[in-house]
C-alpha atoms as a PDB file:
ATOM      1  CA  UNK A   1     115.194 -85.839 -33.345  1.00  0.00           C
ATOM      2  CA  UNK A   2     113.663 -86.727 -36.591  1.00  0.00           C
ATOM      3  CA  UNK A   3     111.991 -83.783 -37.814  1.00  0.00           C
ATOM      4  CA  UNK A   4     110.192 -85.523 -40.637  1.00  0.00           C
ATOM      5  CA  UNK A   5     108.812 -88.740 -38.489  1.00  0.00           C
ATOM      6  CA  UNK A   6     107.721 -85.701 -35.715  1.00  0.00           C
ATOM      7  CA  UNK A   7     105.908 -83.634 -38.570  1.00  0.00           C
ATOM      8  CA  UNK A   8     103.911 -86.450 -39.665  1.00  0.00           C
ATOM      9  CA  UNK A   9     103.127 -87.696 -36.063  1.00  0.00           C
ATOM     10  CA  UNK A  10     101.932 -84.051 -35.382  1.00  0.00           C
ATOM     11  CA  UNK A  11      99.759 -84.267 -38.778  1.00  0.00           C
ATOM     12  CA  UNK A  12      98.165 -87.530 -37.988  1.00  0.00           C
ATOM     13  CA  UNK A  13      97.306 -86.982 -34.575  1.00  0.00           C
ATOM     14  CA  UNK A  14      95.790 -83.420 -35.839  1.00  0.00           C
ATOM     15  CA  UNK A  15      93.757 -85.119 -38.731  1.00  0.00           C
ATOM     16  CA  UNK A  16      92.425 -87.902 -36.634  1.00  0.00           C
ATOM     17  CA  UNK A  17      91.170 -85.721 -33.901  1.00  0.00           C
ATOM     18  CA  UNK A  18      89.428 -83.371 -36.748  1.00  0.00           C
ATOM     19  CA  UNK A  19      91.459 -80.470 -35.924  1.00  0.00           C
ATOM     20  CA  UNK A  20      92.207 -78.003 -39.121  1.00  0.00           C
ATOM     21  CA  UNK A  21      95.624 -75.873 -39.216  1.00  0.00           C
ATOM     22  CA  UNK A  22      94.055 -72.974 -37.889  1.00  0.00           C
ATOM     23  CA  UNK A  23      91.720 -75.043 -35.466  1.00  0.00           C
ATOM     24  CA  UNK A  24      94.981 -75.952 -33.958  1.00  0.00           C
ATOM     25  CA  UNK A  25      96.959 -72.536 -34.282  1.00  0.00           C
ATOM     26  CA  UNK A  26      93.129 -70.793 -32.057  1.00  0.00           C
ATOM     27  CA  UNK A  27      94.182 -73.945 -29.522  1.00  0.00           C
ATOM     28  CA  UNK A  28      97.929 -74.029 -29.110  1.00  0.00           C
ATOM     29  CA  UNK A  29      98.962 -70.187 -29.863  1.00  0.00           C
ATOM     30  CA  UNK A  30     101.286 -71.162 -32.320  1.00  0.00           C
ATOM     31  CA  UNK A  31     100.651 -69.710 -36.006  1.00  0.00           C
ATOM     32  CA  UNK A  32      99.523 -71.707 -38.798  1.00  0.00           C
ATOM     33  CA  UNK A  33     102.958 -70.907 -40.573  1.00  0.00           C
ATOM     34  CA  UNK A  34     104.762 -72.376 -37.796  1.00  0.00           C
ATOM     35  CA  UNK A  35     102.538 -75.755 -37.462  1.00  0.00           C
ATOM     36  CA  UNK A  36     103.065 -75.996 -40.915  1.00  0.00           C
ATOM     37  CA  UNK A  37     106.556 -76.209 -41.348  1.00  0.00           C
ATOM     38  CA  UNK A  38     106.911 -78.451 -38.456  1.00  0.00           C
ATOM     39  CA  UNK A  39     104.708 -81.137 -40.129  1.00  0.00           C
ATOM     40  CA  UNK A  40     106.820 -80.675 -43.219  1.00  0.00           C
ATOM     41  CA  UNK A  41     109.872 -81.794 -40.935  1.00  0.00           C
ATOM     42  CA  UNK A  42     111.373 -78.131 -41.875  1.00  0.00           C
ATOM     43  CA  UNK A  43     111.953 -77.145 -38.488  1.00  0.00           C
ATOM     44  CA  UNK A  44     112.529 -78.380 -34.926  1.00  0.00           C
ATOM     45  CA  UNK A  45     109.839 -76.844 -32.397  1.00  0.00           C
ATOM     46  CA  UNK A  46     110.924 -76.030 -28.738  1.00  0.00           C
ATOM     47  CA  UNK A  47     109.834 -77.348 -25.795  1.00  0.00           C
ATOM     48  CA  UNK A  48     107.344 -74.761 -25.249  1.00  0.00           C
ATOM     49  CA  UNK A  49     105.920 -74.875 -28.441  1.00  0.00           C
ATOM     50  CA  UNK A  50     105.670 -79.038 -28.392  1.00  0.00           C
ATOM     51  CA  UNK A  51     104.178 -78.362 -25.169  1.00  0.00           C
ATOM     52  CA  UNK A  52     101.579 -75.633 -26.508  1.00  0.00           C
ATOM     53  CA  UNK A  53     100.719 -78.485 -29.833  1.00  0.00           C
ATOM     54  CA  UNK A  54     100.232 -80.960 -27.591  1.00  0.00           C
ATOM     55  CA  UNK A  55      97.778 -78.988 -25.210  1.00  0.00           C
ATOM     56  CA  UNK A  56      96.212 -77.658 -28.259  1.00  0.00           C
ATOM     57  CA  UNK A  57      95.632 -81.486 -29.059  1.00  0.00           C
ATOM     58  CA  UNK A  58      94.448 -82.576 -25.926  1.00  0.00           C
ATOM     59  CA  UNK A  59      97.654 -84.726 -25.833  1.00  0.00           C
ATOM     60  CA  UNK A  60     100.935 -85.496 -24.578  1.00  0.00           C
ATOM     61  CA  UNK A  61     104.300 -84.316 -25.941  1.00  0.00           C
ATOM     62  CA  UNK A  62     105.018 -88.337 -25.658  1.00  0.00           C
ATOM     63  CA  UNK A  63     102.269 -88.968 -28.172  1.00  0.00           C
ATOM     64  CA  UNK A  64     104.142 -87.047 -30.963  1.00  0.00           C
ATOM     65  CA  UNK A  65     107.572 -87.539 -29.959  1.00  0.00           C
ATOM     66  CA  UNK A  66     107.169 -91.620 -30.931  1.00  0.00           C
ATOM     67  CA  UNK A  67     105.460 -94.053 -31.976  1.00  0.00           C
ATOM     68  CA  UNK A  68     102.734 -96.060 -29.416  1.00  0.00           C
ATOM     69  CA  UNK A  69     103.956 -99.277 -28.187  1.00  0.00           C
ATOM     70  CA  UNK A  70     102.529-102.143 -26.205  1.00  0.00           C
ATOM     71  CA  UNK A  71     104.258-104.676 -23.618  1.00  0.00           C
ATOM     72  CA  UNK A  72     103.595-105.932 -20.120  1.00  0.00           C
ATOM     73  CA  UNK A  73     106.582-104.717 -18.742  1.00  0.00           C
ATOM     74  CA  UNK A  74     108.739-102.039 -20.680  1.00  0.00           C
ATOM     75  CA  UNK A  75     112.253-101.106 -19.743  1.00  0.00           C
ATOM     76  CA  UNK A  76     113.343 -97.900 -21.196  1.00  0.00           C
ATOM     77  CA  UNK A  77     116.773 -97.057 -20.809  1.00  0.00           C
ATOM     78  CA  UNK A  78     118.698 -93.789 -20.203  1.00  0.00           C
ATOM     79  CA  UNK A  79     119.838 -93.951 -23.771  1.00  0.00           C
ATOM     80  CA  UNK A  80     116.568 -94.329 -24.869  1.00  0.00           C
ATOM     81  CA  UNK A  81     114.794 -91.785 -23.631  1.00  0.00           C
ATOM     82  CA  UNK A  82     113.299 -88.750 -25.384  1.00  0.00           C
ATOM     83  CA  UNK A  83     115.369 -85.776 -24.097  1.00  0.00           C
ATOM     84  CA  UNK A  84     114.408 -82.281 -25.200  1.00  0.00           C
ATOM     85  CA  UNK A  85     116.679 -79.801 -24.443  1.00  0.00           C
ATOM     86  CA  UNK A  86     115.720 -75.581 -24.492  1.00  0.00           C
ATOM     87  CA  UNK A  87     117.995 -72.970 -26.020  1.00  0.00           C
ATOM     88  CA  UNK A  88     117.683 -72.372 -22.413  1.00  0.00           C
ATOM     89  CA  UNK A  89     119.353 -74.785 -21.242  1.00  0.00           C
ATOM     90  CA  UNK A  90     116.973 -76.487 -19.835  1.00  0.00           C
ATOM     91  CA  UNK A  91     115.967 -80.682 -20.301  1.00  0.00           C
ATOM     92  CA  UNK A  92     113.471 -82.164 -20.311  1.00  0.00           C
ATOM     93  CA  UNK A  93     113.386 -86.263 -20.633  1.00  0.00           C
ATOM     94  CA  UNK A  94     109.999 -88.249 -20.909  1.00  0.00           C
ATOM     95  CA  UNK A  95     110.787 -91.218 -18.691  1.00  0.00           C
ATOM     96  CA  UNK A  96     107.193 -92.709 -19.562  1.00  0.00           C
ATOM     97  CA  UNK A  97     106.177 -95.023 -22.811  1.00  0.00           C
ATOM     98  CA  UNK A  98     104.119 -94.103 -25.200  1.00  0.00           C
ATOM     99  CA  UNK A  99     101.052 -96.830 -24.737  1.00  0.00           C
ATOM    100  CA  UNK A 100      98.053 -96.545 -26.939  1.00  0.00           C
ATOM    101  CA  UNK A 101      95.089 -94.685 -25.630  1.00  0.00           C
ATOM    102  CA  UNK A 102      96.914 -93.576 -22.551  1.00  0.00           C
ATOM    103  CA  UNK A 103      97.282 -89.975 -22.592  1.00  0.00           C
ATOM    104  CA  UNK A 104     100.518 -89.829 -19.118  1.00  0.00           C
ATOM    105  CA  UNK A 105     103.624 -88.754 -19.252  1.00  0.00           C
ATOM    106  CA  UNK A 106     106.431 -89.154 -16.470  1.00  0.00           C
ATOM    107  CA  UNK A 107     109.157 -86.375 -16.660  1.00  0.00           C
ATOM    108  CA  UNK A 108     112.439 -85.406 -15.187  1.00  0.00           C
ATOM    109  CA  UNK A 109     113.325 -82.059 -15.864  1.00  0.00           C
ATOM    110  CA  UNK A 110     116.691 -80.280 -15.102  1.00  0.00           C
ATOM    111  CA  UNK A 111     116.864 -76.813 -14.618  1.00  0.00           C
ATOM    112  CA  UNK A 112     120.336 -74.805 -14.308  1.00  0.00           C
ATOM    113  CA  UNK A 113     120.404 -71.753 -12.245  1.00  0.00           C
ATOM    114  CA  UNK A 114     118.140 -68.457 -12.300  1.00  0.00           C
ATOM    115  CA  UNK A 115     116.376 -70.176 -15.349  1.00  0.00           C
ATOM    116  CA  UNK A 116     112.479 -69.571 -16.340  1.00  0.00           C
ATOM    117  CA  UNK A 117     111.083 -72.468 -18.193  1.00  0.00           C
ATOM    118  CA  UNK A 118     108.106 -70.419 -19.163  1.00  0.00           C
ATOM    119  CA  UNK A 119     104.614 -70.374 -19.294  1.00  0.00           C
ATOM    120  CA  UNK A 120     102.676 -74.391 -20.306  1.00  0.00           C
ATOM    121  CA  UNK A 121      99.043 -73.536 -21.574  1.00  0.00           C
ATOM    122  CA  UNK A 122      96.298 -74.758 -19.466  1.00  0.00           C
ATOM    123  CA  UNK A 123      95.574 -78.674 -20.255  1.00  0.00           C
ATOM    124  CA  UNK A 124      92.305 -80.146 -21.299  1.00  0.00           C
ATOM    125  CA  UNK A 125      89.599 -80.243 -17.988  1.00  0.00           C
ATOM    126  CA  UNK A 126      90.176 -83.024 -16.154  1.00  0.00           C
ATOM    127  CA  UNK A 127      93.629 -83.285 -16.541  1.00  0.00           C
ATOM    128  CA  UNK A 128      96.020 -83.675 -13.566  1.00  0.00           C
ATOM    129  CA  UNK A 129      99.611 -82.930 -12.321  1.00  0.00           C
ATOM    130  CA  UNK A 130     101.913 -83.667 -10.210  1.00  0.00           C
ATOM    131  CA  UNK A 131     105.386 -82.010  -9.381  1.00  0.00           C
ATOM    132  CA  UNK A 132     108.265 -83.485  -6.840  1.00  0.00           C
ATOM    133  CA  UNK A 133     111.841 -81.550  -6.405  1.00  0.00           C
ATOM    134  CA  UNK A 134     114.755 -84.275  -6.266  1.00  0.00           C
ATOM    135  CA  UNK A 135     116.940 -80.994  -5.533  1.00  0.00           C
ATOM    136  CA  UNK A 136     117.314 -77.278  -5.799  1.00  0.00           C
ATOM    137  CA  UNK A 137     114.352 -75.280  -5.325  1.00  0.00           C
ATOM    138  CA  UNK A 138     111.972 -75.115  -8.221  1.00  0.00           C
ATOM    139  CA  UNK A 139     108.705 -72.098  -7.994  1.00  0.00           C
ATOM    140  CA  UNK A 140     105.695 -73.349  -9.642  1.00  0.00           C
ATOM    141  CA  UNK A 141     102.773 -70.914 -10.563  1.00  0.00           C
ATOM    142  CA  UNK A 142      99.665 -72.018 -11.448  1.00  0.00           C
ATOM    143  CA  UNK A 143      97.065 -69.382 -12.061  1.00  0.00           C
ATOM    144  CA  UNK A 144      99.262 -66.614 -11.044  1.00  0.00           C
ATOM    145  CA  UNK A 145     100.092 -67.705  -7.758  1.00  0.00           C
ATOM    146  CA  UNK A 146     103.583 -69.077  -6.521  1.00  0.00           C
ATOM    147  CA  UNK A 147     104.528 -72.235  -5.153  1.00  0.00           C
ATOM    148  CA  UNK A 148     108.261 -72.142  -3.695  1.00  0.00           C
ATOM    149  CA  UNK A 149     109.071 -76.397  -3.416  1.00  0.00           C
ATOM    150  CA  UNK A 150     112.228 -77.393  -1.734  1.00  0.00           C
ATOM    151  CA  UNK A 151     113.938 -80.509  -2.317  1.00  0.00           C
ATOM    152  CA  UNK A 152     111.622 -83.656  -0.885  1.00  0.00           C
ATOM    153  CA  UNK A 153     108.421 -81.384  -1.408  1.00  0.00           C
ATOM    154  CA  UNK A 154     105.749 -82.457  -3.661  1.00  0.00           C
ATOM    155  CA  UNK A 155     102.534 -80.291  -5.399  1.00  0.00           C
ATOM    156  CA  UNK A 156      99.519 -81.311  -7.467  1.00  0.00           C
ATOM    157  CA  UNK A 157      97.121 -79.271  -9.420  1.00  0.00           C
ATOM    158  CA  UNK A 158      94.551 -79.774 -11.694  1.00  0.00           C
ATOM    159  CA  UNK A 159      96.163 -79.090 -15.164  1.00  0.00           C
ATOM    160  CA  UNK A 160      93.458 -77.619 -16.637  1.00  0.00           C
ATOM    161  CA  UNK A 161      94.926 -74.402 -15.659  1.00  0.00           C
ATOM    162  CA  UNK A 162      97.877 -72.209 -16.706  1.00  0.00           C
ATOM    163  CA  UNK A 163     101.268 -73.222 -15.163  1.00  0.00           C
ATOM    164  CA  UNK A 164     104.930 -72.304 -15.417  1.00  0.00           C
ATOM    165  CA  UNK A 165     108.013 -73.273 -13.876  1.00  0.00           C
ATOM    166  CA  UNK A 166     111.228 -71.025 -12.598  1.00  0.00           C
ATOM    167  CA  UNK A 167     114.581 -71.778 -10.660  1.00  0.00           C
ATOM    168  CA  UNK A 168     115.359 -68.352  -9.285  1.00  0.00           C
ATOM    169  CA  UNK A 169     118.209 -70.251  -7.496  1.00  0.00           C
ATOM    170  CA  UNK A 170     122.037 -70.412  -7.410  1.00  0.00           C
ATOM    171  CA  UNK A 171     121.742 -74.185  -7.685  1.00  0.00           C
ATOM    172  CA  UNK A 172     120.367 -76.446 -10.480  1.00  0.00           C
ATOM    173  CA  UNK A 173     117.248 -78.250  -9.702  1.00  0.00           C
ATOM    174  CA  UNK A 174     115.861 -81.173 -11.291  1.00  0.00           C
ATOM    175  CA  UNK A 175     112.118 -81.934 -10.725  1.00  0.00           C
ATOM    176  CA  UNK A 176     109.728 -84.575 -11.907  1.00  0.00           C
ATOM    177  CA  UNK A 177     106.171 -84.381 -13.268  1.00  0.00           C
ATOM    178  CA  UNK A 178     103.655 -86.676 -13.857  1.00  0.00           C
ATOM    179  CA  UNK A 179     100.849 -85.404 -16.214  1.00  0.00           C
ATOM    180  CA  UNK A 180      97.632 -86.968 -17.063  1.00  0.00           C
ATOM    181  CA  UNK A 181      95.117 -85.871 -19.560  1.00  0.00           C
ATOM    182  CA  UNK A 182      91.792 -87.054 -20.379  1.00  0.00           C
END
């Protein structure tokens, strides 16, 4: 990941939407400190805390992970992809492009066993999610209650609430989510 082209994607999108350091620290959770030495390509956020900056900007994590791009038809190969992976473990690969003024991302997320993801703040109103297992069993919790999915299940919820996802499993599970905002 470059660190540097990430910071000043995260600064640009926070100065054209208006939003000050500390406007976006009250939004996201994350201090000022930290915000700040992410846009000075210092440091390499998790996947949580892209997540939370994001929210916080009433974006995707695709939006400051690259650069928008236009085509009619877009292949994006494996190699391609944006993969985050967690100290956790964890990985998370946006399968979606980046177009302008289209706030979606696709996802495929792998989780290894008896792994918490953690919690994703709640999106901006409107916003909309949906979450099918491939395999492994995946629990989903939005607003403090539990969904237990199975492989071939499916779930949607609006977004605009808080959600987290756990595999409290002996087998990996890889999921896929499909996020719009606003």
């Amino acid at each position: 990941m470059d660190l540097v082209a990430l910071g000043e994607r995260l600064r640009t999108e926070r100065v054209r939407r208006g939003v000050t350091l500390e406007g976006l620290a009250a939004a996201s959770g994350v201090s000022r400190s930290m915000i700040s030495t992410i846009e000075r390509g210092l440091k390499a956020p998790t996947v949580i805390v892209l997540a939370r900056l994001a929210t916080g900007l009433g974006t995707t994590a695709a939006r400051l992970l690259d650069e928008s791009t236009r085509a009619k038809v877009m292949v994006i190969r494996h190699e391609q992809q944006r993969a985050l992976v967690d100290p956790g473990g964890w990985e998370r690969r946006i399968l979606s492009p980046n177009l302008p003024g289209v706030e979606f991302e696709f996802i495929r997320t792998s989780v290894p066993p008896h792994v918490v993801l953690g919690e994703f703040a709640a999106h901006a109103a409107g916003s909309r999610e949906y979450v099918a297992v491939e395999s492994g069993r995946l629990t989903v919790t939005v607003a403090g209650e539990d969904h237990l999915l199975e492989a071939g299940d499916s779930l949607y919820y609006d977004g605009d609430q808080v959600h987290s996802f756990a595999n409290h499993h002996d087998a990996a599970c890889v999921y896929y989510t499909a996020m719009e905002v606003p």
